[in-house]
PDB file of N, CA and C in Angstrom:
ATOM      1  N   UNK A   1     107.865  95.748 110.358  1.00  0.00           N
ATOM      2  CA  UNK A   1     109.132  96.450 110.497  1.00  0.00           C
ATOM      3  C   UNK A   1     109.082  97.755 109.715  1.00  0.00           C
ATOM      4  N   UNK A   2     109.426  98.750 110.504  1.00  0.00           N
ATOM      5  CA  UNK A   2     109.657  99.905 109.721  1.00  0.00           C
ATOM      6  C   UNK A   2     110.289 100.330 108.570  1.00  0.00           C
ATOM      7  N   UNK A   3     110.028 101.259 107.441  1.00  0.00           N
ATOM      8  CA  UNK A   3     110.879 101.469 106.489  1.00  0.00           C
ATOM      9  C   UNK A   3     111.383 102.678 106.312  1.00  0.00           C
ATOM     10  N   UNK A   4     112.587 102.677 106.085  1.00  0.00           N
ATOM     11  CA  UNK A   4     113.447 104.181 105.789  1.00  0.00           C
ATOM     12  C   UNK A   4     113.640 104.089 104.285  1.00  0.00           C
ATOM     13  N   UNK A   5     113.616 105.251 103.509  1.00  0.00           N
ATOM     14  CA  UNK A   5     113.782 105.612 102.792  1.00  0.00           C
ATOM     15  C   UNK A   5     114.943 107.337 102.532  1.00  0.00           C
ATOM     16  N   UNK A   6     116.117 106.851 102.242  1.00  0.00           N
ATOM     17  CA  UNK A   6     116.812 107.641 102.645  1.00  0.00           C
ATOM     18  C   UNK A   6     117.912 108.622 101.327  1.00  0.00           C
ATOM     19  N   UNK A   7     117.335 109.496 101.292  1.00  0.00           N
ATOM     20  CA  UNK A   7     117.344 110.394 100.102  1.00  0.00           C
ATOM     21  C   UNK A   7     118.938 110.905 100.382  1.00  0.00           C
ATOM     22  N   UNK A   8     119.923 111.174 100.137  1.00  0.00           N
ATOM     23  CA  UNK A   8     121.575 112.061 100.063  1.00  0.00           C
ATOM     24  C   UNK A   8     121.300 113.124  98.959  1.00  0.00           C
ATOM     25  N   UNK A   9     121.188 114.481  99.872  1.00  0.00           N
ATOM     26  CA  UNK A   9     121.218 116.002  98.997  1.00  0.00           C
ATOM     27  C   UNK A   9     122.133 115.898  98.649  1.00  0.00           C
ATOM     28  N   UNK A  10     123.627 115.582  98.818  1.00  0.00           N
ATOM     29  CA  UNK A  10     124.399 115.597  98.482  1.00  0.00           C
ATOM     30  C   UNK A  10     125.165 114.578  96.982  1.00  0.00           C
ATOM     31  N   UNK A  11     124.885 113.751  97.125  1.00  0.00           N
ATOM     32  CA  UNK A  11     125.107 112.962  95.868  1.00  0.00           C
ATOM     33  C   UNK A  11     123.806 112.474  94.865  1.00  0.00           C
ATOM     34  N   UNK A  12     122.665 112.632  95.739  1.00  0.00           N
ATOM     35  CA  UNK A  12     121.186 112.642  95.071  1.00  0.00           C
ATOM     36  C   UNK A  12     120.730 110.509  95.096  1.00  0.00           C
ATOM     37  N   UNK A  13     121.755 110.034  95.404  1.00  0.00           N
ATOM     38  CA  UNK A  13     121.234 108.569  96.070  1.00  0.00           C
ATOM     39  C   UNK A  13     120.490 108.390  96.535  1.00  0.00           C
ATOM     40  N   UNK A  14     118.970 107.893  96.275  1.00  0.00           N
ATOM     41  CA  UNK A  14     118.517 107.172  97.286  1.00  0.00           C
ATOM     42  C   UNK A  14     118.281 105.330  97.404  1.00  0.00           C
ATOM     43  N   UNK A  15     118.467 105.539  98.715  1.00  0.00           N
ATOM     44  CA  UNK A  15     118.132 103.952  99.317  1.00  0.00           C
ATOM     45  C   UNK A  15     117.262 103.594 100.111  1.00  0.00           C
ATOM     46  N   UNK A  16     116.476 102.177 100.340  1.00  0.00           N
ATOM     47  CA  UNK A  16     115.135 101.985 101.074  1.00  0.00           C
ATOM     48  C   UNK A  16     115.863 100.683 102.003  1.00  0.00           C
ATOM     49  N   UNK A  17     115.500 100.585 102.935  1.00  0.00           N
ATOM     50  CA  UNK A  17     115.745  99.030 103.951  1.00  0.00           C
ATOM     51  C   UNK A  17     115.046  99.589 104.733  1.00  0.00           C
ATOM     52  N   UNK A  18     114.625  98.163 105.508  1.00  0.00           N
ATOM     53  CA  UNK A  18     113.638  98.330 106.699  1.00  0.00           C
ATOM     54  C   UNK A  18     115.007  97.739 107.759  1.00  0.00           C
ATOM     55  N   UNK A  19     114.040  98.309 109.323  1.00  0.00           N
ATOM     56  CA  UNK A  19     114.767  98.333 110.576  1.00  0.00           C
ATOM     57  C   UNK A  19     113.880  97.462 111.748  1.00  0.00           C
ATOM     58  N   UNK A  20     114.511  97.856 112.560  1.00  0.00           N
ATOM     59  CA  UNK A  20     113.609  96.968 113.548  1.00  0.00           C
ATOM     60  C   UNK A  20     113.278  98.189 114.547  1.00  0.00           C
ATOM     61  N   UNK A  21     111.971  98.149 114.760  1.00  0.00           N
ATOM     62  CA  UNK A  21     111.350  99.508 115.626  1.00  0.00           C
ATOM     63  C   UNK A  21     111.875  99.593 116.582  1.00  0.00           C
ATOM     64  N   UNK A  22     112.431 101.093 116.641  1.00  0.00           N
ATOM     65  CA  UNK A  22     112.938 101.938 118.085  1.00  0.00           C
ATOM     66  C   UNK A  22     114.547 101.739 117.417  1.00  0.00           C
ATOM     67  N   UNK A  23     114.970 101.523 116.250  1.00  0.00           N
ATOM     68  CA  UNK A  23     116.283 101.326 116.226  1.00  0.00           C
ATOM     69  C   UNK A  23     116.808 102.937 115.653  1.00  0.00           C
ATOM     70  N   UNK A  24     117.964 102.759 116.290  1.00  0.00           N
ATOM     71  CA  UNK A  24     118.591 104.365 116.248  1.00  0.00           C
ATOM     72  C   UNK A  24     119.077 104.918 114.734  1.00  0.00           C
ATOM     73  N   UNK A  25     118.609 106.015 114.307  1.00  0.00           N
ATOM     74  CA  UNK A  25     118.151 106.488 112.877  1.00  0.00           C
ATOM     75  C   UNK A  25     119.902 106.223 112.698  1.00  0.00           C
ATOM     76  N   UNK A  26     120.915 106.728 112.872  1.00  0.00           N
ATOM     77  CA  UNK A  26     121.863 107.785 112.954  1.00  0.00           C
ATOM     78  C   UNK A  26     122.992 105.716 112.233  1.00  0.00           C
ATOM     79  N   UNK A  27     122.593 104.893 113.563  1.00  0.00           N
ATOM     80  CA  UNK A  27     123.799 104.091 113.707  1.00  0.00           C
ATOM     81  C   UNK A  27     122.921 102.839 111.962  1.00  0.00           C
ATOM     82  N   UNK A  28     121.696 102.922 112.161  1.00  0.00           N
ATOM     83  CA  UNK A  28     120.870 102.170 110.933  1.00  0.00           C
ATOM     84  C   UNK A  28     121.329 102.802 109.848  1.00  0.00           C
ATOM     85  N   UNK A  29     121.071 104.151 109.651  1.00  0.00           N
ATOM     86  CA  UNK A  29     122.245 104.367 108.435  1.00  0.00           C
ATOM     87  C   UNK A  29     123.307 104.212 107.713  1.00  0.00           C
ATOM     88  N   UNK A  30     124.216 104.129 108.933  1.00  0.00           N
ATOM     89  CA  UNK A  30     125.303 103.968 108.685  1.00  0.00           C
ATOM     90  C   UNK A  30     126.012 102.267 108.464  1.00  0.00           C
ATOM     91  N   UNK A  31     125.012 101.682 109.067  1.00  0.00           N
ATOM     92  CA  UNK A  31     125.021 100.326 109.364  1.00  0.00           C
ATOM     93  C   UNK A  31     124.744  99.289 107.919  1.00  0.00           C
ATOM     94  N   UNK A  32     124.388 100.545 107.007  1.00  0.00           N
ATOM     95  CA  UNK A  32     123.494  99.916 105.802  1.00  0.00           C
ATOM     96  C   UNK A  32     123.701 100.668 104.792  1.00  0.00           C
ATOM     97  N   UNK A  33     125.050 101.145 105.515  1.00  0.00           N
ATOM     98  CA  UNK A  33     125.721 101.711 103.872  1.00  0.00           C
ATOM     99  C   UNK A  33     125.644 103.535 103.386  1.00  0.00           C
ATOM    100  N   UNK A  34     124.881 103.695 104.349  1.00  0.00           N
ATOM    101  CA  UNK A  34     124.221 105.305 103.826  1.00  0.00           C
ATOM    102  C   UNK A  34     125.190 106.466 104.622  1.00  0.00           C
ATOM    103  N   UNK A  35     125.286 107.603 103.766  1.00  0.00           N
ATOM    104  CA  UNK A  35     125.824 108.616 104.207  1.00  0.00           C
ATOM    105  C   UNK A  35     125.027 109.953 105.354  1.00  0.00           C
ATOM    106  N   UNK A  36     125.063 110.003 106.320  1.00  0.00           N
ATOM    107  CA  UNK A  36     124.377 110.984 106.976  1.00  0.00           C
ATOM    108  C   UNK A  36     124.805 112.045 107.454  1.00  0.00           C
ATOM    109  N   UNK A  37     126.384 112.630 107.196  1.00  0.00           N
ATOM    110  CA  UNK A  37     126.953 113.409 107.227  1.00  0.00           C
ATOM    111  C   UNK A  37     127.484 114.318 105.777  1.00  0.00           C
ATOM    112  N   UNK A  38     127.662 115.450 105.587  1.00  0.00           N
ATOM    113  CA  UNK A  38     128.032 115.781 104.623  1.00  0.00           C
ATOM    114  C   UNK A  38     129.486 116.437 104.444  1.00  0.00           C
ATOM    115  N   UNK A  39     130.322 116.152 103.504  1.00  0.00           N
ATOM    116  CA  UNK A  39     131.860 116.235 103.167  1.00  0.00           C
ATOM    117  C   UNK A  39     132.674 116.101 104.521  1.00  0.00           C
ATOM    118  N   UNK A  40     133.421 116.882 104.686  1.00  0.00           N
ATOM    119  CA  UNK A  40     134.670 116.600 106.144  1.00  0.00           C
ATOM    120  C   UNK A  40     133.660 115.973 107.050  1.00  0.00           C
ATOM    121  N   UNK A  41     132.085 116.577 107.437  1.00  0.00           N
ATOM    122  CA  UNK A  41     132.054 116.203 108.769  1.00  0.00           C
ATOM    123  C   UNK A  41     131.371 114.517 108.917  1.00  0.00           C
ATOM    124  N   UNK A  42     131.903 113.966 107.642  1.00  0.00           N
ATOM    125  CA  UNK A  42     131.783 112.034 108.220  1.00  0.00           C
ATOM    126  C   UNK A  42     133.088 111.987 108.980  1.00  0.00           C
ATOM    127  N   UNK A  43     134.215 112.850 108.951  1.00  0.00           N
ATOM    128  CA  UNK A  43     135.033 112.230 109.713  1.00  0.00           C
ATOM    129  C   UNK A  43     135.468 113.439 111.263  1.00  0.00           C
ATOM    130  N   UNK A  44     134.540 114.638 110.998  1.00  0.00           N
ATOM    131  CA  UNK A  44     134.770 115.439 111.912  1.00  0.00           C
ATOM    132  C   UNK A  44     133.081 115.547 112.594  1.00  0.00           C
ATOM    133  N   UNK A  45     133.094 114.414 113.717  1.00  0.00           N
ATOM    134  CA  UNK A  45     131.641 114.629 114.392  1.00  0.00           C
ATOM    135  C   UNK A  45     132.144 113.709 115.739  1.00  0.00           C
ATOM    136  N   UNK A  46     130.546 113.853 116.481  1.00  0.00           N
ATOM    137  CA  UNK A  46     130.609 113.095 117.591  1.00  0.00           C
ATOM    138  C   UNK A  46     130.617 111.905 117.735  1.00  0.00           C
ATOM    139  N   UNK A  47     130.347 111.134 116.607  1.00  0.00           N
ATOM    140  CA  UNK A  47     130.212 110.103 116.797  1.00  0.00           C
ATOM    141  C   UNK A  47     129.020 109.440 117.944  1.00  0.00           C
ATOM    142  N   UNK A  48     128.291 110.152 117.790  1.00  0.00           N
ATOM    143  CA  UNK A  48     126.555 110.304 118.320  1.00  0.00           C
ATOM    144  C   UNK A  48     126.497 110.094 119.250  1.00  0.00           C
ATOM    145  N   UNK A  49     127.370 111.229 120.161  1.00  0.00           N
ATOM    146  CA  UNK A  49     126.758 111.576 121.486  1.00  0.00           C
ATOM    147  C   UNK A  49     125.941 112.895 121.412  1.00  0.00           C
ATOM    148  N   UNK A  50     125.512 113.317 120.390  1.00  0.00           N
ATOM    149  CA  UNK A  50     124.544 114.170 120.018  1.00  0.00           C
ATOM    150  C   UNK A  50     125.396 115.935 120.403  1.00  0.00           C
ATOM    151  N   UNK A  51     126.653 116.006 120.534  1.00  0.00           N
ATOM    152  CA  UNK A  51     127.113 117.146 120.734  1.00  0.00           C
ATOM    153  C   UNK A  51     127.224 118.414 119.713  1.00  0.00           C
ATOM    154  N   UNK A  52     127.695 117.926 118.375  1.00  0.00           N
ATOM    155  CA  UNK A  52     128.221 118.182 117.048  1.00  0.00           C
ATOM    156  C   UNK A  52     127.093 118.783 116.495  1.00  0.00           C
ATOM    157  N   UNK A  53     125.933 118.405 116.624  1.00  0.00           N
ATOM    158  CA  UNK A  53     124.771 118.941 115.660  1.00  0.00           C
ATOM    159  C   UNK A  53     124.911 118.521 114.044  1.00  0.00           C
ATOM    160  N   UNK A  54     126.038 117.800 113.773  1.00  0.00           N
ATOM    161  CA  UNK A  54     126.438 117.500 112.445  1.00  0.00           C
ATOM    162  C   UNK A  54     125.602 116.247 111.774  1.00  0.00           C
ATOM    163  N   UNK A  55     125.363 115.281 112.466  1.00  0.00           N
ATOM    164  CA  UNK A  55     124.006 114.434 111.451  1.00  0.00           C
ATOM    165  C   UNK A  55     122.813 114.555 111.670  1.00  0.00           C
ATOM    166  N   UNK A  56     122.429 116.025 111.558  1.00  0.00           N
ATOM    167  CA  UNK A  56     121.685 116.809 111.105  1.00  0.00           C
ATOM    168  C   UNK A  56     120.507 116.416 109.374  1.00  0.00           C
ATOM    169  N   UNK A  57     118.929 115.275 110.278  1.00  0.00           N
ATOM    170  CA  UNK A  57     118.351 115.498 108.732  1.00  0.00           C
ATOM    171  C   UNK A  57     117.099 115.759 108.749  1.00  0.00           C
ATOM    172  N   UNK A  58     116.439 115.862 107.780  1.00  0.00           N
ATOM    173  CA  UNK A  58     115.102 116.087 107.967  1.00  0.00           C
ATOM    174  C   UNK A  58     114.491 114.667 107.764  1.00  0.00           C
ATOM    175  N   UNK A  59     113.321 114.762 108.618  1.00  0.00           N
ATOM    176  CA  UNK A  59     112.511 113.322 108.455  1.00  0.00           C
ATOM    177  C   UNK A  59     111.310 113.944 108.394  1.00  0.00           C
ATOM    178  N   UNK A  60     110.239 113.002 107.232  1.00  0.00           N
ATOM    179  CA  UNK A  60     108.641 113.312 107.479  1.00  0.00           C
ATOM    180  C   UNK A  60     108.421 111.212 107.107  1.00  0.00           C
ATOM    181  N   UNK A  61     107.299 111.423 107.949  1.00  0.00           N
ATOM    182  CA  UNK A  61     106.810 112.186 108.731  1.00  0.00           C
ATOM    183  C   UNK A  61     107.056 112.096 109.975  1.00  0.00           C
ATOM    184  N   UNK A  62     107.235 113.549 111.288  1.00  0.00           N
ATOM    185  CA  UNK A  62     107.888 113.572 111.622  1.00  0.00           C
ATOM    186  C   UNK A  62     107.742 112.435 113.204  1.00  0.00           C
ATOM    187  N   UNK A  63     106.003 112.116 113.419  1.00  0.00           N
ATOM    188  CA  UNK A  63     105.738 111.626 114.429  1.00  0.00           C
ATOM    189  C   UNK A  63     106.132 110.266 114.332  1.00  0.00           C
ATOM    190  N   UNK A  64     106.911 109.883 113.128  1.00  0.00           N
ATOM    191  CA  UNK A  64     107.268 108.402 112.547  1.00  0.00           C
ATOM    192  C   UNK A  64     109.333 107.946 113.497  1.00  0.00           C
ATOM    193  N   UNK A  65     109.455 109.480 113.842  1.00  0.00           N
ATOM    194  CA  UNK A  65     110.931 109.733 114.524  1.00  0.00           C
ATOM    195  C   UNK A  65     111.112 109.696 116.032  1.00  0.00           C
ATOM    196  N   UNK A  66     110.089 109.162 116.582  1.00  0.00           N
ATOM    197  CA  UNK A  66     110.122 109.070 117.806  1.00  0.00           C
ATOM    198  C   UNK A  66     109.931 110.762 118.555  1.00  0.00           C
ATOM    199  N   UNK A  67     109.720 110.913 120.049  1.00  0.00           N
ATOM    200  CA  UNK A  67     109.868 112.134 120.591  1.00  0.00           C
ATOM    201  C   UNK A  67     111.724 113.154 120.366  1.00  0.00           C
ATOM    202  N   UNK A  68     111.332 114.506 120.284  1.00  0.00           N
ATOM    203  CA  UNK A  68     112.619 115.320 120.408  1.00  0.00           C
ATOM    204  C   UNK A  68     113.127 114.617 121.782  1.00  0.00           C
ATOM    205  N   UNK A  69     114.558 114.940 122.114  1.00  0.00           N
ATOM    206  CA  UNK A  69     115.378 115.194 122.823  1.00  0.00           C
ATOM    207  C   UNK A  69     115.209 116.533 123.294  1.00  0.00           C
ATOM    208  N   UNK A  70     116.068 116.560 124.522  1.00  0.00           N
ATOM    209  CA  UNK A  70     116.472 117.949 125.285  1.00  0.00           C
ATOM    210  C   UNK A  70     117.429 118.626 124.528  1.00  0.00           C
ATOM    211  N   UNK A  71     118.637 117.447 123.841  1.00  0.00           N
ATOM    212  CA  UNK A  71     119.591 117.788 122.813  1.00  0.00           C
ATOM    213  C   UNK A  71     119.119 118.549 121.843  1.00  0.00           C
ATOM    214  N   UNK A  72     117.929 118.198 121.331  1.00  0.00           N
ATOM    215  CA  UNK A  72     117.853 118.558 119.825  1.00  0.00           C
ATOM    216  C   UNK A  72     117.480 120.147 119.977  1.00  0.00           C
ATOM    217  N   UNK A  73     115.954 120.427 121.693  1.00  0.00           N
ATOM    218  CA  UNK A  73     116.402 121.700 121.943  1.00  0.00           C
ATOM    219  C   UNK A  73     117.167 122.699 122.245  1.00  0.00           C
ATOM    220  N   UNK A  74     118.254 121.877 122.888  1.00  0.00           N
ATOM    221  CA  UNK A  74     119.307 122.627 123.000  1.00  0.00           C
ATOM    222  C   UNK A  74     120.160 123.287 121.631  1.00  0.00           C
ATOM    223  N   UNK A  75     120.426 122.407 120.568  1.00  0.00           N
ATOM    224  CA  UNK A  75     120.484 122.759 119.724  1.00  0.00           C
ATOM    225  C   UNK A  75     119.657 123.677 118.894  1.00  0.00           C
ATOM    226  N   UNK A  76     118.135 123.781 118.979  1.00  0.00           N
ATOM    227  CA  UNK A  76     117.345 124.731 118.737  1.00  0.00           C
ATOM    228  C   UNK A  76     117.306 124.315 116.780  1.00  0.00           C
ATOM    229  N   UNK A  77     117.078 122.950 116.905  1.00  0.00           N
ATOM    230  CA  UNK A  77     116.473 122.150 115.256  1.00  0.00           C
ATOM    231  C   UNK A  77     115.553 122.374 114.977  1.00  0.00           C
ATOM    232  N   UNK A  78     115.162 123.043 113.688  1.00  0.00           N
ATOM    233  CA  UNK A  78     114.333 123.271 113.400  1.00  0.00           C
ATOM    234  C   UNK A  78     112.899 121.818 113.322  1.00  0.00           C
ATOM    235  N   UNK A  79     111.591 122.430 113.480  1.00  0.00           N
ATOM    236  CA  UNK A  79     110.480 121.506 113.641  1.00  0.00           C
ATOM    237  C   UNK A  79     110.771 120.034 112.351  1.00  0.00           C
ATOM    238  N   UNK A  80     111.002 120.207 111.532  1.00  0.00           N
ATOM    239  CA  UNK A  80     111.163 119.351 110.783  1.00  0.00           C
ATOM    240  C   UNK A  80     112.378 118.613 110.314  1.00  0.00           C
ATOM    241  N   UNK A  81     113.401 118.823 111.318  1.00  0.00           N
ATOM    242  CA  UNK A  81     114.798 118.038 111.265  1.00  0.00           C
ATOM    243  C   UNK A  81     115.075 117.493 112.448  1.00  0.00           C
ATOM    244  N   UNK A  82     115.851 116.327 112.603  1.00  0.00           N
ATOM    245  CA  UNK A  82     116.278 115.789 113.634  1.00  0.00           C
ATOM    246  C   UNK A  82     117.534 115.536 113.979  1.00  0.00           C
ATOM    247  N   UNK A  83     118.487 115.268 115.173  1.00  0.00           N
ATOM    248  CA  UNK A  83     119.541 114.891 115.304  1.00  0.00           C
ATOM    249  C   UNK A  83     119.619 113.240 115.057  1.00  0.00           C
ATOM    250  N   UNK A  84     120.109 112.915 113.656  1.00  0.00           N
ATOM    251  CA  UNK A  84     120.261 111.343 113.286  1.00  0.00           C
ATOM    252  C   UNK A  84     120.420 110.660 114.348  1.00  0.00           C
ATOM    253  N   UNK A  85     121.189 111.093 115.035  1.00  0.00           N
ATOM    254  CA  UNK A  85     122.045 110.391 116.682  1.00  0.00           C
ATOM    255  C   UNK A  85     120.613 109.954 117.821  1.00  0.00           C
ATOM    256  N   UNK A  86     119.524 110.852 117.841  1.00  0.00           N
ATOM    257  CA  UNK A  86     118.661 110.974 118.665  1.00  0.00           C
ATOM    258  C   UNK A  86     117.218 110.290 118.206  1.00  0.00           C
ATOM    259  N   UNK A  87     117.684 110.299 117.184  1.00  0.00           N
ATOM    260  CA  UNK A  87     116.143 109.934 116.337  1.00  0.00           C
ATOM    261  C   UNK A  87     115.817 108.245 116.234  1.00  0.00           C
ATOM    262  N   UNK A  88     114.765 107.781 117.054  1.00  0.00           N
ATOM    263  CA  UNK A  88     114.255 106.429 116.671  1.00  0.00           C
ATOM    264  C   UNK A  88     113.245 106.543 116.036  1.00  0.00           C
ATOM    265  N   UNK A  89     113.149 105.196 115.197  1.00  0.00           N
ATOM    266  CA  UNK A  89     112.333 105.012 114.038  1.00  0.00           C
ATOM    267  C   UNK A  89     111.221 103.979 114.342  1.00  0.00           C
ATOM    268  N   UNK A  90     110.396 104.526 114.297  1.00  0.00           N
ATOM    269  CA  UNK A  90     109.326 103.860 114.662  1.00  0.00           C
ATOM    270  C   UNK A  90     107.750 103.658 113.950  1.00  0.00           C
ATOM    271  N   UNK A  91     108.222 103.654 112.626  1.00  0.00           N
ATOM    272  CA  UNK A  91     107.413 103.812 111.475  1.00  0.00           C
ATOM    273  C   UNK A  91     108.263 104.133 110.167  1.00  0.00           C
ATOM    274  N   UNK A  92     107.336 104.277 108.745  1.00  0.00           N
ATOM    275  CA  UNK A  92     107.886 103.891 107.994  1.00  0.00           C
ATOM    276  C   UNK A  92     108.167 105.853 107.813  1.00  0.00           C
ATOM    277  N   UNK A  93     109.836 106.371 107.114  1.00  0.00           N
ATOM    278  CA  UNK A  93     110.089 107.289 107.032  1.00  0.00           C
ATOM    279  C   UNK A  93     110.699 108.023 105.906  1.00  0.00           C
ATOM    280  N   UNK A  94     110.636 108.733 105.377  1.00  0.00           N
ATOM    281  CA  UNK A  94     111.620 109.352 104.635  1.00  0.00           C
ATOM    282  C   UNK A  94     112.811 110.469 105.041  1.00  0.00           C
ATOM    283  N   UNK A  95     113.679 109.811 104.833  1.00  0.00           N
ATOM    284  CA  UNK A  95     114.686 110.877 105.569  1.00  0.00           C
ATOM    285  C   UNK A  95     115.764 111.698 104.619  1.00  0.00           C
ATOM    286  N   UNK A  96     116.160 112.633 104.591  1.00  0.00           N
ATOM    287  CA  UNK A  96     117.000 113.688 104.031  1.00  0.00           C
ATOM    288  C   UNK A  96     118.225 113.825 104.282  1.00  0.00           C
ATOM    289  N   UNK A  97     119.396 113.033 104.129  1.00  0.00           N
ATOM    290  CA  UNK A  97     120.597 113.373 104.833  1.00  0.00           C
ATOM    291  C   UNK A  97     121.944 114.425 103.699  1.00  0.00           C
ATOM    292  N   UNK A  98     122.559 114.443 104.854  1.00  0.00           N
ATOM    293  CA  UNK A  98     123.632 115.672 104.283  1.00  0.00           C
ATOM    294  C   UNK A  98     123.315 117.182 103.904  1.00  0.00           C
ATOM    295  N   UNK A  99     122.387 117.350 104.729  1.00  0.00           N
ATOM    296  CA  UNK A  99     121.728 118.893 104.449  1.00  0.00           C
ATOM    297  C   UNK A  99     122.463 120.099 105.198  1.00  0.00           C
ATOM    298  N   UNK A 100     123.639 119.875 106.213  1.00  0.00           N
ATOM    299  CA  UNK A 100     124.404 120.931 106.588  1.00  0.00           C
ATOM    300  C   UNK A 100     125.568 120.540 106.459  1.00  0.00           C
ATOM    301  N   UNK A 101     126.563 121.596 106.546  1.00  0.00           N
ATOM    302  CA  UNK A 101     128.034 121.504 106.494  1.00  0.00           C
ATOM    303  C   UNK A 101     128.843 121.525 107.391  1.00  0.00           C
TER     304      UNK A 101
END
């Protein structure tokens, strides 16, 4: 089973749990306690239909996040961040949350 390791820029927390492969970065987070949004936008987002661009994190490594989305190009994310919403985990990861506003 995969492991996340999940760092908050924002409060400087980190936490580790494992998942079950291919499980969705965005809803495992949240599912396990962790913050992946930063200030207003935990309560101002899509609620991961990937529209918002707001759970917005970086993961390395990155081939551990499954393939991009069309979303994430559309959004135009940089190479080393992902849309939480879009991102499966499929290896063990470190992830970065709350890095935009």
């Amino acid at each position: 089973m995969p492991k996340i390791t999940l760092q908050n820029m924002e409060t400087k927390e980190t936490k580790t749990f494992q998942v079950g492969y291919g499980a969705n970065l965005r809803k495992t987070v949240l599912f396990h306690e962790g913050d992946v949004y930063k200030g207003l936008n935990k309560f101002l987002n899509c609620r991961g239909m990937g529209m918002c661009g707001k759970c917005l994190v970086e993961v390395e490594p990155m081939e551990n996040s499954g393939p991009r989305s069309i979303i994430e190009d559309l959004h135009k994310i940089p190479g080393n961040q992902r849309l939480g919403c879009r991102a499966k985990v499929v290896g063990d990861v470190l992830v970065r949350t709350a890095i935009k506003d």
